[in-house]
Protein backbone atom coordinates (compact mmCIF):
# COMPACT_ATOMS: atom_id res chain seq x y z
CA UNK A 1 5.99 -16.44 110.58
CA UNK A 2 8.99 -16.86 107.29
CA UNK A 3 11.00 -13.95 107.45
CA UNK A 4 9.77 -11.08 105.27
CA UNK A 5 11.83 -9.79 102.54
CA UNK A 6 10.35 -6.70 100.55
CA UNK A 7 9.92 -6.77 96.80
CA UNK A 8 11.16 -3.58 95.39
CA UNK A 9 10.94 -2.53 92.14
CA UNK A 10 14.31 -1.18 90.27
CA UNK A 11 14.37 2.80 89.31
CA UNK A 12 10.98 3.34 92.21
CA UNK A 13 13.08 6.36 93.84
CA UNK A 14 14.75 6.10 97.34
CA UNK A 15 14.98 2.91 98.25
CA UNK A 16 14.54 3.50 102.31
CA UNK A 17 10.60 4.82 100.90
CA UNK A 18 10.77 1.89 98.87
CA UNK A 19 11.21 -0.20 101.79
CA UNK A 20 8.53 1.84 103.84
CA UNK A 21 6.10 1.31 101.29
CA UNK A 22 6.77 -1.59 101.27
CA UNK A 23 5.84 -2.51 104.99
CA UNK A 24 2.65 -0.54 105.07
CA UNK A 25 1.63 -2.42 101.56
CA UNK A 26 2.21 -6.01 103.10
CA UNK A 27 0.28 -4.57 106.55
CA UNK A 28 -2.83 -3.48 104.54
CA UNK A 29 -2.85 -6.74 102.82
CA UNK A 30 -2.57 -8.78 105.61
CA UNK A 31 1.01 -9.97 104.92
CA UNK A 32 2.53 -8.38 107.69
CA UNK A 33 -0.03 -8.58 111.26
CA UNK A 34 0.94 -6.37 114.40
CA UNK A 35 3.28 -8.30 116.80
CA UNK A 36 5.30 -9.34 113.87
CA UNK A 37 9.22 -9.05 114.04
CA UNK A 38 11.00 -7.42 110.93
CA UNK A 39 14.47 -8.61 110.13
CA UNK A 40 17.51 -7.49 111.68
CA UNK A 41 19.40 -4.36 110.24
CA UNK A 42 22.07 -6.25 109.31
CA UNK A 43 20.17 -9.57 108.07
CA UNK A 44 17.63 -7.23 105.82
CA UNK A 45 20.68 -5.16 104.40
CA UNK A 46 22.29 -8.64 103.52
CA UNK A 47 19.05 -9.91 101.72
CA UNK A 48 18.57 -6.40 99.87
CA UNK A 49 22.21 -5.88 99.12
CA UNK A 50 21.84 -2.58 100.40
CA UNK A 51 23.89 -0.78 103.52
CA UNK A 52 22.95 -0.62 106.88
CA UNK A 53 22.24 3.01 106.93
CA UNK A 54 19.70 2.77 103.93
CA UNK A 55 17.46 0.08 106.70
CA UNK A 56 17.79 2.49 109.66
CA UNK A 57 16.56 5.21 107.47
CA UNK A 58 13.94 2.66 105.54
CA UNK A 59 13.20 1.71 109.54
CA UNK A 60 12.84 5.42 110.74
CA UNK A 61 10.75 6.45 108.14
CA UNK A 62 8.32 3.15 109.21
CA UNK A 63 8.16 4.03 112.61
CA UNK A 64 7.52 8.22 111.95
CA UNK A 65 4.33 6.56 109.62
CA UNK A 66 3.54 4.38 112.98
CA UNK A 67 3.89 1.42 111.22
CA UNK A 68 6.58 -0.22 113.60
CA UNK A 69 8.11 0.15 117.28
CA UNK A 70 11.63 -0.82 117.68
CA UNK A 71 12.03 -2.78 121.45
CA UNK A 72 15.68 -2.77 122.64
CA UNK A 73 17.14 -5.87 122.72
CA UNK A 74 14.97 -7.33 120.80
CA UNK A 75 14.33 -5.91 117.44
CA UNK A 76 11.60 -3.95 115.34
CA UNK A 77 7.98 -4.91 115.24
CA UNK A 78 4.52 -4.18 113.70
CA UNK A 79 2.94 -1.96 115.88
CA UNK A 80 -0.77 -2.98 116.76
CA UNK A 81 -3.67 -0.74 115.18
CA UNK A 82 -0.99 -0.03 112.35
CA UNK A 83 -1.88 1.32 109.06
CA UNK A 84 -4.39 3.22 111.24
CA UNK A 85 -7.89 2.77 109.39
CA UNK A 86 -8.94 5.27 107.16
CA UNK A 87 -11.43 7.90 108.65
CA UNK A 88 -14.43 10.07 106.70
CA UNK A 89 -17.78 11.56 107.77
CA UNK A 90 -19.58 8.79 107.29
CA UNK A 91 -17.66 6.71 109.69
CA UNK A 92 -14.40 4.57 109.25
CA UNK A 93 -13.45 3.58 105.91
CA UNK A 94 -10.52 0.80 104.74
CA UNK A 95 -10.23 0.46 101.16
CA UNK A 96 -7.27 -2.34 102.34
CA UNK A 97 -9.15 -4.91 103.77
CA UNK A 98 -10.88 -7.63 101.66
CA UNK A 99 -13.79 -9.20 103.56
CA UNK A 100 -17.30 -9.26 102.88
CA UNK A 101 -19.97 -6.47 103.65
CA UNK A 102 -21.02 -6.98 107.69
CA UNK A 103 -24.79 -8.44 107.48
CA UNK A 104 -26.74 -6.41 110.34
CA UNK A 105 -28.60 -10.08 111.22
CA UNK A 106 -24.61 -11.82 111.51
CA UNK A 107 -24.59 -10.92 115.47
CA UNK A 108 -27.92 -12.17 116.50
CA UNK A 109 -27.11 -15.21 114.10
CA UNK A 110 -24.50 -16.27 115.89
CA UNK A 111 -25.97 -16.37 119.20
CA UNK A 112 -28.94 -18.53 117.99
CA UNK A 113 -26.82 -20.67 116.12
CA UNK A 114 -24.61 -21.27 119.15
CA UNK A 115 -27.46 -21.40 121.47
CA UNK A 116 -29.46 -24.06 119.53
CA UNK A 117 -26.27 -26.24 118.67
CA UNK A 118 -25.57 -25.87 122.73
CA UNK A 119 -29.37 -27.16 123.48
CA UNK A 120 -29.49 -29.95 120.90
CA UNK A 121 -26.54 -32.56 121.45
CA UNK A 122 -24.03 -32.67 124.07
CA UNK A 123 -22.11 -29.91 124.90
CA UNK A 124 -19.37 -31.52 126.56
CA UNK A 125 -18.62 -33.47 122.54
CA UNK A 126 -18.27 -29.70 121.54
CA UNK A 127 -15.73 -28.70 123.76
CA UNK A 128 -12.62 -31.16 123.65
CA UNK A 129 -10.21 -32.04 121.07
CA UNK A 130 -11.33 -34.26 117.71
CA UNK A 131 -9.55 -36.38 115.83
CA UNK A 132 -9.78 -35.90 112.01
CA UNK A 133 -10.48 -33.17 109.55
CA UNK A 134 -14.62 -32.75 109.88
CA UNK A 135 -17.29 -35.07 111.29
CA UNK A 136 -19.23 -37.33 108.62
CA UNK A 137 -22.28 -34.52 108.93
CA UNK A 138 -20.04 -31.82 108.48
CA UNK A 139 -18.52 -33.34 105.44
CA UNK A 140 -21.70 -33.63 103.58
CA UNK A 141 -22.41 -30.11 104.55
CA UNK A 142 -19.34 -29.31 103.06
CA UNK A 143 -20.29 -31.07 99.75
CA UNK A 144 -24.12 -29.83 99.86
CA UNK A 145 -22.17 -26.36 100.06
CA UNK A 146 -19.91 -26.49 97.12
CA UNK A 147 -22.24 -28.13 94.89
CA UNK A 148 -22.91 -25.30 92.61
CA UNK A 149 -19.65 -25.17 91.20
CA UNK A 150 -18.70 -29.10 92.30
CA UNK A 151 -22.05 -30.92 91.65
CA UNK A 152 -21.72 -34.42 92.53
CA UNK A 153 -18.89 -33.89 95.48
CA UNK A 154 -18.84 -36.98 97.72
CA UNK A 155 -18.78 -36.42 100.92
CA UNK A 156 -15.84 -38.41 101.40
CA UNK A 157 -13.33 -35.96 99.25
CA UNK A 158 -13.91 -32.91 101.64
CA UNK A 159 -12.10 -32.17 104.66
CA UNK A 160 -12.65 -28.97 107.14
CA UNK A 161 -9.75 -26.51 107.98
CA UNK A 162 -10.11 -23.79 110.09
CA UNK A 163 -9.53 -20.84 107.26
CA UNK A 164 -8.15 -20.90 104.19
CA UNK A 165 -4.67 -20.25 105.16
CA UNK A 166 -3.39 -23.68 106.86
CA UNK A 167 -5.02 -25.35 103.76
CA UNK A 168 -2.63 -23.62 101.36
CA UNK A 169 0.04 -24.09 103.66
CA UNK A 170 -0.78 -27.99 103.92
CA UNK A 171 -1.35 -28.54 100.35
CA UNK A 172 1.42 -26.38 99.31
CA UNK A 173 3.46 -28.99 101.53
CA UNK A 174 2.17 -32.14 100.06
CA UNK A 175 2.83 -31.16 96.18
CA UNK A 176 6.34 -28.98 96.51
CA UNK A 177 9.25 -29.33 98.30
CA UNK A 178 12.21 -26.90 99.44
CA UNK A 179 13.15 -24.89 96.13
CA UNK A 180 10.88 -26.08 93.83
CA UNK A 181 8.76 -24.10 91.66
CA UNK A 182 5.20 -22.73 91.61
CA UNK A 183 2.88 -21.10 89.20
CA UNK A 184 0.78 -18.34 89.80
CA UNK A 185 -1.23 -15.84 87.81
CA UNK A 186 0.72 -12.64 87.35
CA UNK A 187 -0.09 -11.32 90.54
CA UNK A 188 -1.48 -13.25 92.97
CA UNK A 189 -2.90 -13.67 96.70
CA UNK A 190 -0.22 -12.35 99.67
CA UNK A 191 -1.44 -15.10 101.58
CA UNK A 192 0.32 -17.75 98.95
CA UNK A 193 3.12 -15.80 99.02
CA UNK A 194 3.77 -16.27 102.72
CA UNK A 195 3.17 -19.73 102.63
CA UNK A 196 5.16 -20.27 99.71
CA UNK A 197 8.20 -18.43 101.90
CA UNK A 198 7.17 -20.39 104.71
CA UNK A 199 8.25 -24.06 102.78
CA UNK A 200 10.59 -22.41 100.68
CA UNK A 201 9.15 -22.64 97.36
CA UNK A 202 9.94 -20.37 94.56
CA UNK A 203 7.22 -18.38 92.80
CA UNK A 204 6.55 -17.80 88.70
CA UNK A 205 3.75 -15.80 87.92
CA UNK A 206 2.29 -16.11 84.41
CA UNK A 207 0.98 -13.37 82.16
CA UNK A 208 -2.89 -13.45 81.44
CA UNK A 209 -5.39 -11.38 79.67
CA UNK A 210 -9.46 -10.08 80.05
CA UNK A 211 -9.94 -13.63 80.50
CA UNK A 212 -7.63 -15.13 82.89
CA UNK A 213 -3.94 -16.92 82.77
CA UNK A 214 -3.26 -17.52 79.54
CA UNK A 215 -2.98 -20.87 78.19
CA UNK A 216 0.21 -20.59 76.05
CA UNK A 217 1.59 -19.47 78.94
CA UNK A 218 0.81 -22.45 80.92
CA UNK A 219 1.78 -24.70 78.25
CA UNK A 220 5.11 -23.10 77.72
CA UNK A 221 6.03 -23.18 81.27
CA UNK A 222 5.01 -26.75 81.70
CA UNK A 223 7.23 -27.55 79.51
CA UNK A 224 10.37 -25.39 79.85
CA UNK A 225 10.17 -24.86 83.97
CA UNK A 226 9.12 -28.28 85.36
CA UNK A 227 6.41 -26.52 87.76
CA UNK A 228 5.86 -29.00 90.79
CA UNK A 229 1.80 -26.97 90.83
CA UNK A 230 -0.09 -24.12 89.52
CA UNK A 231 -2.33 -22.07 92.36
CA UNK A 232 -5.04 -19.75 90.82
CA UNK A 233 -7.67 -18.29 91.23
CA UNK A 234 -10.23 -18.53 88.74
CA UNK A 235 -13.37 -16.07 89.85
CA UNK A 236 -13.01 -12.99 90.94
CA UNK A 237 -9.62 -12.97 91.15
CA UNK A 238 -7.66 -11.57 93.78
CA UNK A 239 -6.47 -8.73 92.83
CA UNK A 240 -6.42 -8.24 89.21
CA UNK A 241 -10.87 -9.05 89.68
CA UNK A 242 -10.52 -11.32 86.46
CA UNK A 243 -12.86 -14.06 86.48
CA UNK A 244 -12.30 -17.36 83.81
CA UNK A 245 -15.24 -18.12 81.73
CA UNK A 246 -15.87 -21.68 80.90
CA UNK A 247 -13.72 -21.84 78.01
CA UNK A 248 -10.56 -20.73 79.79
CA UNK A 249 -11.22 -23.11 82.54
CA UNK A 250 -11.35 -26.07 80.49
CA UNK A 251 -8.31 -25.08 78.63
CA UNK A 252 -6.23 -24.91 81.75
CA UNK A 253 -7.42 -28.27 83.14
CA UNK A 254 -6.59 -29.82 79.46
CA UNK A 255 -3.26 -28.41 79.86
CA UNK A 256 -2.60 -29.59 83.47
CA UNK A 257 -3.79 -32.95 82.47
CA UNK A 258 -1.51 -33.43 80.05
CA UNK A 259 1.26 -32.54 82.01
CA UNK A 260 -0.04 -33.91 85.24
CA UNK A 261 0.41 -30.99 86.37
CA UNK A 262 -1.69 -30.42 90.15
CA UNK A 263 -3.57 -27.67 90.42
CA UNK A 264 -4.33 -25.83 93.76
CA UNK A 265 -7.83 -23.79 93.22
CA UNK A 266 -8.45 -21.27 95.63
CA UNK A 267 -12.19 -20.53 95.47
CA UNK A 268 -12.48 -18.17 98.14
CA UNK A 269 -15.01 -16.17 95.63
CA UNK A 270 -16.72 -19.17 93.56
CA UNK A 271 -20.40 -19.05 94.94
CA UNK A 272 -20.32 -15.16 95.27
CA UNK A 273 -21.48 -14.99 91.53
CA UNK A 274 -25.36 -15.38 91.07
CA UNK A 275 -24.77 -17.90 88.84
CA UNK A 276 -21.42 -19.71 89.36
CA UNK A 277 -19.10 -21.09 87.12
CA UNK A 278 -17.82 -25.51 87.29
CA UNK A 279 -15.00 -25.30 89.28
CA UNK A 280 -11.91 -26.60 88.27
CA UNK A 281 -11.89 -28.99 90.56
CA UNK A 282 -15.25 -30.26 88.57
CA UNK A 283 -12.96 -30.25 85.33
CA UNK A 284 -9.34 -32.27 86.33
CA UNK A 285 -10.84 -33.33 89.53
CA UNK A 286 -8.11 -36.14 89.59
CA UNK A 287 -5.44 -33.52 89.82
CA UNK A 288 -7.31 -30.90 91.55
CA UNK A 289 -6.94 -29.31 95.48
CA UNK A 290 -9.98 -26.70 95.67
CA UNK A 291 -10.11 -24.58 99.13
CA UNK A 292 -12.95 -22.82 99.16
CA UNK A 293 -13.32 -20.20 102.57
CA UNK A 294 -16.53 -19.27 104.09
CA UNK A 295 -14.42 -15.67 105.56
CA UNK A 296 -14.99 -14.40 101.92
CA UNK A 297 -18.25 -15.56 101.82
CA UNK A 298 -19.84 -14.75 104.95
CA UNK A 299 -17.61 -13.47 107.57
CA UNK A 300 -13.90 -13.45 108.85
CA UNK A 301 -15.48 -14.48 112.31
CA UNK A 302 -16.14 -18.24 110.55
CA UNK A 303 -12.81 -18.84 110.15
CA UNK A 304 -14.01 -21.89 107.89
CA UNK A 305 -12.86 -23.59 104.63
CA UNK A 306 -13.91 -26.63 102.78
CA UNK A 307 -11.31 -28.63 100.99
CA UNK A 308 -12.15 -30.85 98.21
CA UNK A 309 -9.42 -33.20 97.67
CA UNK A 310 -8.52 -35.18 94.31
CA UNK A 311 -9.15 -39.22 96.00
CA UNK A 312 -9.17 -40.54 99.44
CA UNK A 313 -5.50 -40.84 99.37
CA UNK A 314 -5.22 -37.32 99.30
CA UNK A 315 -7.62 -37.13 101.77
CA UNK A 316 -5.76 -39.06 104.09
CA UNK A 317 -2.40 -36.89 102.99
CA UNK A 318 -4.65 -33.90 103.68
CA UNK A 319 -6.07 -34.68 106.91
CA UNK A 320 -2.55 -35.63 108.28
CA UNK A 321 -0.84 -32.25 107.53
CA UNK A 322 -3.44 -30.52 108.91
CA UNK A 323 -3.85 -32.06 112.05
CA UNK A 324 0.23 -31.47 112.43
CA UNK A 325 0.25 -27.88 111.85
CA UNK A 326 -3.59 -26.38 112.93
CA UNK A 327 -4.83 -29.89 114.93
CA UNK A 328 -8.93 -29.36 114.04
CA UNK A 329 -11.25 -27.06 113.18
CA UNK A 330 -13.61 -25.56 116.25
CA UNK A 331 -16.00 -28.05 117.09
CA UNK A 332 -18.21 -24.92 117.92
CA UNK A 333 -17.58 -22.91 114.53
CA UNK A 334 -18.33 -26.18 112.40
CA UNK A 335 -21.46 -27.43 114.47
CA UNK A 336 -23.17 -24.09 113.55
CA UNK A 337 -21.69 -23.77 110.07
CA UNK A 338 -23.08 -27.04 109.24
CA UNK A 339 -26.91 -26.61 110.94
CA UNK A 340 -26.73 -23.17 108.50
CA UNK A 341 -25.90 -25.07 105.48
CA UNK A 342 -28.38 -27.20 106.35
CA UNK A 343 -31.57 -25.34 107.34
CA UNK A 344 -30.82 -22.31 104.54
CA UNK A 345 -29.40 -19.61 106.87
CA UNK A 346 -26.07 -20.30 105.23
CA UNK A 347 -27.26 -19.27 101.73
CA UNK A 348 -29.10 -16.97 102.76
CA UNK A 349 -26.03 -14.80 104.50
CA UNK A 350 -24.23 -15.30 100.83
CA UNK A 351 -27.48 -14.15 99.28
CA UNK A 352 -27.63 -10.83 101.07
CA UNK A 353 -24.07 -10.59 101.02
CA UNK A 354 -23.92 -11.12 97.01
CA UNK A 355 -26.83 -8.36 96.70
CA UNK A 356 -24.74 -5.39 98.95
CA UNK A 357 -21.63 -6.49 97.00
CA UNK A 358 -23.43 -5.94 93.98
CA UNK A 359 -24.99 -2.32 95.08
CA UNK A 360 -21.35 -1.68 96.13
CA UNK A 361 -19.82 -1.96 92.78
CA UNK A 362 -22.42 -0.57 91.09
CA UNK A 363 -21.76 2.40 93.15
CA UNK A 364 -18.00 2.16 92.14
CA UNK A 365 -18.85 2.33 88.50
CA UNK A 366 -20.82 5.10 89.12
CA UNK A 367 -17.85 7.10 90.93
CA UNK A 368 -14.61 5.72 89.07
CA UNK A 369 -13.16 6.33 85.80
CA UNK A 370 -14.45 3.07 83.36
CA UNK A 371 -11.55 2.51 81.88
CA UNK A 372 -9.11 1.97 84.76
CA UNK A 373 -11.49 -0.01 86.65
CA UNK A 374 -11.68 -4.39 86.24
CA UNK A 375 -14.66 -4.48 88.96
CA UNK A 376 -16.74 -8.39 89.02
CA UNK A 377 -20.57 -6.92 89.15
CA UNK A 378 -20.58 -9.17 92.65
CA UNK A 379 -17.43 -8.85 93.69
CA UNK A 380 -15.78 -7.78 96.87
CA UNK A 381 -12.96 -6.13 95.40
CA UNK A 382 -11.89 -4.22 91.96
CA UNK A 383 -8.49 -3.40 90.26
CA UNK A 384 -7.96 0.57 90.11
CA UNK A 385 -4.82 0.85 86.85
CA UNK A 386 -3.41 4.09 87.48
CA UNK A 387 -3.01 6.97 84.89
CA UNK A 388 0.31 8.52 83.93
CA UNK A 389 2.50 9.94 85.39
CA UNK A 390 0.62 8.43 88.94
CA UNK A 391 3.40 5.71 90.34
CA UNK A 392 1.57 3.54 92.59
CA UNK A 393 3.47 4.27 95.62
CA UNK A 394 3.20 8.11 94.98
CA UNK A 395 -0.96 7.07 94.74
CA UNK A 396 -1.07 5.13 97.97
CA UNK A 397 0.99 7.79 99.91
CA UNK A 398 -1.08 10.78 99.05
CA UNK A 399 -4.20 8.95 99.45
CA UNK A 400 -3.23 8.11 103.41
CA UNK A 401 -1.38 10.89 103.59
CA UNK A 402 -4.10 13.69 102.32
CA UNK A 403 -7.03 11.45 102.77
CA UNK A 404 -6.59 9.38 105.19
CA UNK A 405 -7.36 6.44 102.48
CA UNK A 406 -5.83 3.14 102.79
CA UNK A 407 -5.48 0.86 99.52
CA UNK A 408 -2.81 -1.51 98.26
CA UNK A 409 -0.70 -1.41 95.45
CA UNK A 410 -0.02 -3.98 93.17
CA UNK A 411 3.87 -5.11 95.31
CA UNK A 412 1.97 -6.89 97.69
CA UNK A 413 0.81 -9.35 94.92
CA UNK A 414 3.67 -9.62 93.05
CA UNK A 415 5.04 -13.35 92.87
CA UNK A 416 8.21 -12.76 91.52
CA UNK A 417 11.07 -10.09 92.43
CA UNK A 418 12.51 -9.72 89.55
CA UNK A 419 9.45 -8.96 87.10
CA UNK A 420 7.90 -4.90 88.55
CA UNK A 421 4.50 -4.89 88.83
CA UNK A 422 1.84 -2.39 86.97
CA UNK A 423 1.18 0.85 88.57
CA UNK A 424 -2.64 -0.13 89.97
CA UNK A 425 -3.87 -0.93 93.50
CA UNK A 426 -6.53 -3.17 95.12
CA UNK A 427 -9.55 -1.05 96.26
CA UNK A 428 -12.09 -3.96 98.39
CA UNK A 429 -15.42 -2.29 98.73
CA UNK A 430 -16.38 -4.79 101.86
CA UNK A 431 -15.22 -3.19 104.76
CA UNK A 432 -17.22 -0.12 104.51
CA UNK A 433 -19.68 0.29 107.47
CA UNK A 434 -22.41 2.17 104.62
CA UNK A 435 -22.38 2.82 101.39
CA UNK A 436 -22.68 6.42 101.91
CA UNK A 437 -18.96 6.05 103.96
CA UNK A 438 -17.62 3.92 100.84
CA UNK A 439 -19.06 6.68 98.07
CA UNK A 440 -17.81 9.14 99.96
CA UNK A 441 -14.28 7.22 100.38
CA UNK A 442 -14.52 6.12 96.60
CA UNK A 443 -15.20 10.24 95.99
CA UNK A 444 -11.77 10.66 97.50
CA UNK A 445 -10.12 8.62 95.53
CA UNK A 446 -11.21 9.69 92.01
CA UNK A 447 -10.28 13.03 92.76
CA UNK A 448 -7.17 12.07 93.31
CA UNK A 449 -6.75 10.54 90.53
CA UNK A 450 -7.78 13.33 88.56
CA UNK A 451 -5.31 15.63 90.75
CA UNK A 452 -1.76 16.78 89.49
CA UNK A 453 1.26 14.75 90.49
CA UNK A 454 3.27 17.15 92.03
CA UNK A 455 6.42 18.05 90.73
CA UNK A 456 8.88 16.39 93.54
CA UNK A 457 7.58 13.55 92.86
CA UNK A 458 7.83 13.89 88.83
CA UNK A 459 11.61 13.95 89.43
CA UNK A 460 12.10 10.83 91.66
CA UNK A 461 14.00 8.45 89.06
């Protein structure tokens, strides 16, 4: 993995909490996984210009949270089963981890899906290595898939990676090089982040409004920053729960076309919506990379995306830096992805899916305060803006500290080091095993937000 620097904000109070924080944010969003090293003492002083004794405390305070272990000899690590999940009555809770409801049918799914696929071809074709990025039938799944918000896809501009992740590394790859920049919405997806650490790229995140990035924005920065791509993503996005209607979209991919600028779309959310909005990928599709995961759709266990590319050349690009850094999807994984898209069992997940994610939120509205809340009415996740004088570290530390709640704050999404982020946090509604565990969880969290700050943590400066 790139070596993981922490974004701290200026004037947050002790920097050593900041730097806590700041581990157990990036774990609940994924950024940081157990079995991952930390930097050195010395090496994360250097990068933080900060003294060693402020990372041995910042370290100390990580590992009485059992966040980290230290190993002698060979450094300091995410500890496995850290942040621990959160607990209620109801059953175990995380308010940190975006994925989609757990359909009760998934299990038994799976093992006719696998079964049948086993019975109907050759098995031994199944299990060896493949050349390429998807089989012709797989491709066209792919396409029959993403047609709602790509109608018209050939077959031809859609490869298969196996999750969303190696796609935005691989793309990422093709359209920037070391040091060059990237736009992003004002906060954006930790996953990016990492990848964009991983090839060296520098971030700039963009303002935007109800609607989405604004345009202005883009246009200004296309012309003052010479941006090498813009990543976004335009529904339901992750974390700030904006989605783009039409008009927005097409203003972006005027702009980008005009600048030829390339645009990296990640649609993890797109066909979540009961009725989905034209990709941009269906707007500048000459400029456009859109990976679009089934983990957000259906379930982490189909780690799954669909790539449309902009031409065959990029195809060919594509299916090159995959195969260098991930090799091929499962043969397994894609066989019964692609007889579910086919026969309607596919769809049908997303439906029931859609309809839980919808009784979730509603449930939200019904628990949160209106006002604070940016919650997508299908949506897997909302955007909780906290009230003064509530900090968002002081939030997400009384929540697992009192509650036993885990959320994340708005640092993990921030592109850019030198611009703070808001005081809000990510709640994703998904991971719930009930609804009655999320209300109950969601209960928690409004009356903390209606609870006094207390007064030790008023005077931090």
């Amino acid at each position: 993995m790139p070596v993981w620097i922490p974004r701290l904000a200026a004037g947050a109070g002790p920097i050593y909490l900041g730097i806590a924080e700041a581990i157990a944010a990036a774990i609940a969003a994924g950024e940081l996984r157990p079995g991952d090293r930390l930097p050195t003492h010395r090496a994360l002083a250097g990068a933080l210009g900060v003294d060693l004794t402020t990372i041995t405390r910042a370290y100390a305070e990580a590992r009485r949270r059992g966040l980290v272990e230290a190993v002698v000899g060979r450094g300091t690590f995410i500890r496995a089963g850290a942040p621990a999940p959160a607990l209620s009555a109801g059953g175990k809770v995380d308010l940190g981890m975006n994925l989609p409801p757990l359909p009760p049918t998934l299990p038994g799914l799976l093992q006719q899906g696998l079964a049948r696929l086993l019975a109907a071809g050759d098995p031994a074709a199944l299990l060896t290595y493949r050349r390429g990025a998807g089989a012709a039938a797989e491709r066209a799944a792919g396409a029959a898939w993403l047609a709602p918000c790509l109608p018209g896809l050939a077959a031809e501009r859609v490869l298969l990676s196996p999750g969303a992740q190696p796609a935005l590394l691989a793309v990422l790859g093709l359209l920037a090089g070391p040091g060059e920049l990237v736009l992003t919405e004002q906060l954006t997806y930790p996953g990016l982040r990492a990848a964009a650490a991983q090839l060296r790229l520098r971030l700039h995140g963009l303002p935007g409004d109800a609607a989405g990035l604004l345009p202005e924005a883009l246009e200004e920065a296309c012309r003052t920053l010479r941006p090498r791509a813009l990543y976004c993503i335009p529904t339901m996005q992750n974390p700030m729960a904006v989605t783009m209607p039409l008009e927005r979209r097409q203003a972006i991919a005027a702009i980008a076309r005009r600048h030829g600028l390339p645009i990296l779309e990640d649609d993890a959310y797109g066909l979540l919506p009961a009725h989905p909005l034209p990709a941009l990928a269906s707007l500048a599709p000459e400029l456009t990379w859109h990976v679009a995961t089934l983990a957000k759709l259906l379930s982490p266990a189909l780690r799954l995306a669909y790539v449309a590319v902009p031409d065959q050349a990029a195809a060919g690009r594509l299916a090159a830096a995959l195969r260098a850094n991930v090799l091929m999807p499962s043969p397994l994984l894609t066989g019964v992805v692609t007889g579910w898209v086919e026969d309607g069992t596919a769809a049908a997940l997303r439906d029931a899916i859609r309809a839980e994610a919808a009784a979730r939120q509603a449930l939200a509205r019904g628990i949160l305060p209106a006002p604070l809340v940016t919650a997508p009415p299908e949506g897997l996740h909302l955007w909780l803006r906290l009230p003064a004088p509530w900090g968002r570290r002081d939030f997400m530390a009384r929540l697992r500290e009192e509650r036993g709640l885990a959320v994340v704050p708005s640092d993990a999404f921030a592109p850019d080091p030198a611009v703070p982020p808001p005081d809000a946090v990510r709640l994703s509604l998904g991971a719930a095993p009930s609804q009655e565990a999320l209300g109950e969880a969601l209960r928690a969290v409004a009356e903390m937000l209606a609870a006094a700050v207390p007064a030790a943590e008023l005077d931090v400066v």
